[in-house]
Structures are given as C-alpha cells and as structure tokens.
C-alpha atoms as a PDB file:
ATOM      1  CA  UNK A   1       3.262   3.155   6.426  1.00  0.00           C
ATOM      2  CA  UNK A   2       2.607   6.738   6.924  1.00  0.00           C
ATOM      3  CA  UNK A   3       3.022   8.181  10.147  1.00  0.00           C
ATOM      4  CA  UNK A   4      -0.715   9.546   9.950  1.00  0.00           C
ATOM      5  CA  UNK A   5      -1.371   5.688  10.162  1.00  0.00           C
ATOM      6  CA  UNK A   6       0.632   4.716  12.616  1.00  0.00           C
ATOM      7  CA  UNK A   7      -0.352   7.491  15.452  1.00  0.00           C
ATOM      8  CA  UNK A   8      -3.536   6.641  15.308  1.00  0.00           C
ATOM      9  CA  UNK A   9      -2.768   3.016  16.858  1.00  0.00           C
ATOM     10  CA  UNK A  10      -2.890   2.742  20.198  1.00  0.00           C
ATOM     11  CA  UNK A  11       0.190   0.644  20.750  1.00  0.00           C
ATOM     12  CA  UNK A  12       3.030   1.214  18.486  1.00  0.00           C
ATOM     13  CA  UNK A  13       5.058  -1.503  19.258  1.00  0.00           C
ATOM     14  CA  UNK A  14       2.310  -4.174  18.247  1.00  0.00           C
ATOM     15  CA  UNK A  15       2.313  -2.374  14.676  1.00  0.00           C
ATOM     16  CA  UNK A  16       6.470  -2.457  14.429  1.00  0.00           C
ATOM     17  CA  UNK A  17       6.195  -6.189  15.630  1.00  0.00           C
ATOM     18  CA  UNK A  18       3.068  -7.064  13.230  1.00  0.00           C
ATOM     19  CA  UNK A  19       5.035  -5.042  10.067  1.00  0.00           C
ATOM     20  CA  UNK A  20       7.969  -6.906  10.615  1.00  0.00           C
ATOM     21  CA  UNK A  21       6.549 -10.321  10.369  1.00  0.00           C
ATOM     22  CA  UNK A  22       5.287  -9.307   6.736  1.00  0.00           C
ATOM     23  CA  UNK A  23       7.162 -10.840   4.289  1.00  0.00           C
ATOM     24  CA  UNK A  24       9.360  -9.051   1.659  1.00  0.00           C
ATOM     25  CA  UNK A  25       7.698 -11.093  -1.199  1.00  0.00           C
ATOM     26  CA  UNK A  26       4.251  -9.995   0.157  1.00  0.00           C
ATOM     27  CA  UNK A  27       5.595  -6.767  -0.160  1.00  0.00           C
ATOM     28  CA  UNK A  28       6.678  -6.258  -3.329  1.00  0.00           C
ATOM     29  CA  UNK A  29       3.387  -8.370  -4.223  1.00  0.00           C
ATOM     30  CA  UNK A  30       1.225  -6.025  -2.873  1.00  0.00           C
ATOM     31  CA  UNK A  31       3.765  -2.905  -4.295  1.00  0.00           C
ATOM     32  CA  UNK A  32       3.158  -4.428  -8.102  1.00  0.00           C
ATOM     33  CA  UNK A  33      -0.863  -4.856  -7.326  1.00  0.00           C
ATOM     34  CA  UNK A  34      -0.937  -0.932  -6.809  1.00  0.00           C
ATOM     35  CA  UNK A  35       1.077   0.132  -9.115  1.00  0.00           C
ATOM     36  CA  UNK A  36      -1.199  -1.842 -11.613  1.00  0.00           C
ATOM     37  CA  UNK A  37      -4.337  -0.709  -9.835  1.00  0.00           C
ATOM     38  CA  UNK A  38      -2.721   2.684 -10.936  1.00  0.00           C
ATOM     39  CA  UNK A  39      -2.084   2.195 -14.337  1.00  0.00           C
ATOM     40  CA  UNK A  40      -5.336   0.517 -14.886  1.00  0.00           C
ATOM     41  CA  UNK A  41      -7.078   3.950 -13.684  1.00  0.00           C
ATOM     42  CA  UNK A  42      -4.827   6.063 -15.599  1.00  0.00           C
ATOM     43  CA  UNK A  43      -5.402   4.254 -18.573  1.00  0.00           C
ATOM     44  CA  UNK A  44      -9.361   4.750 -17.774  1.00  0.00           C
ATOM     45  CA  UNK A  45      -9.275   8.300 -17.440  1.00  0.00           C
ATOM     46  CA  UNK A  46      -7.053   8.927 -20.289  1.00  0.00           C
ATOM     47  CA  UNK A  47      -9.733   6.508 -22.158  1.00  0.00           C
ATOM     48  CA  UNK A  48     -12.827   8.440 -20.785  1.00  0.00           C
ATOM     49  CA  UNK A  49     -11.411  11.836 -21.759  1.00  0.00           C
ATOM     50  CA  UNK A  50     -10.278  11.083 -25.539  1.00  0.00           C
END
C-alpha cells in the first residue's frame, strides 16, 4: 500500500497485522483483476479515439 494510505490510519500496527493475514493467492488475484481492469480501459480509449 502506499504510504499516503497508510498515514492516514490511526493505528498502524492494526493495518501491518490486517495486511499480513491477506493471502498471497488473494494477492496476485486481485494484482491480475487490475491489470485487466487496465487493459480493458486502454483498449476503450484506444477504441474511442480511432
């Protein structure tokens, strides 16, 4: 997470205890999702401008 993020929570050892109980798999799960999410709107606005 970026730090902006994690100043802005009051306690940051409840955030580095919660982030490490995510699992990896979840992870790279959510990692792929974006990077789809990404491509998809790429893919738009190359669409829209051609």
């Amino acid at each position: 997470m970026p730090m902006s993020v994690k100043g802005k929570i009051s306690d940051p050892a409840t955030f580095d205890e919660d982030y490490v109980q995510i699992d990896p798999d979840d992870l790279e799960e959510m990692d792929l999702q974006w990077q789809m999410a990404m491509i998809s709107r790429r893919v738009t606005r190359f669409m829209n401008r051609t």
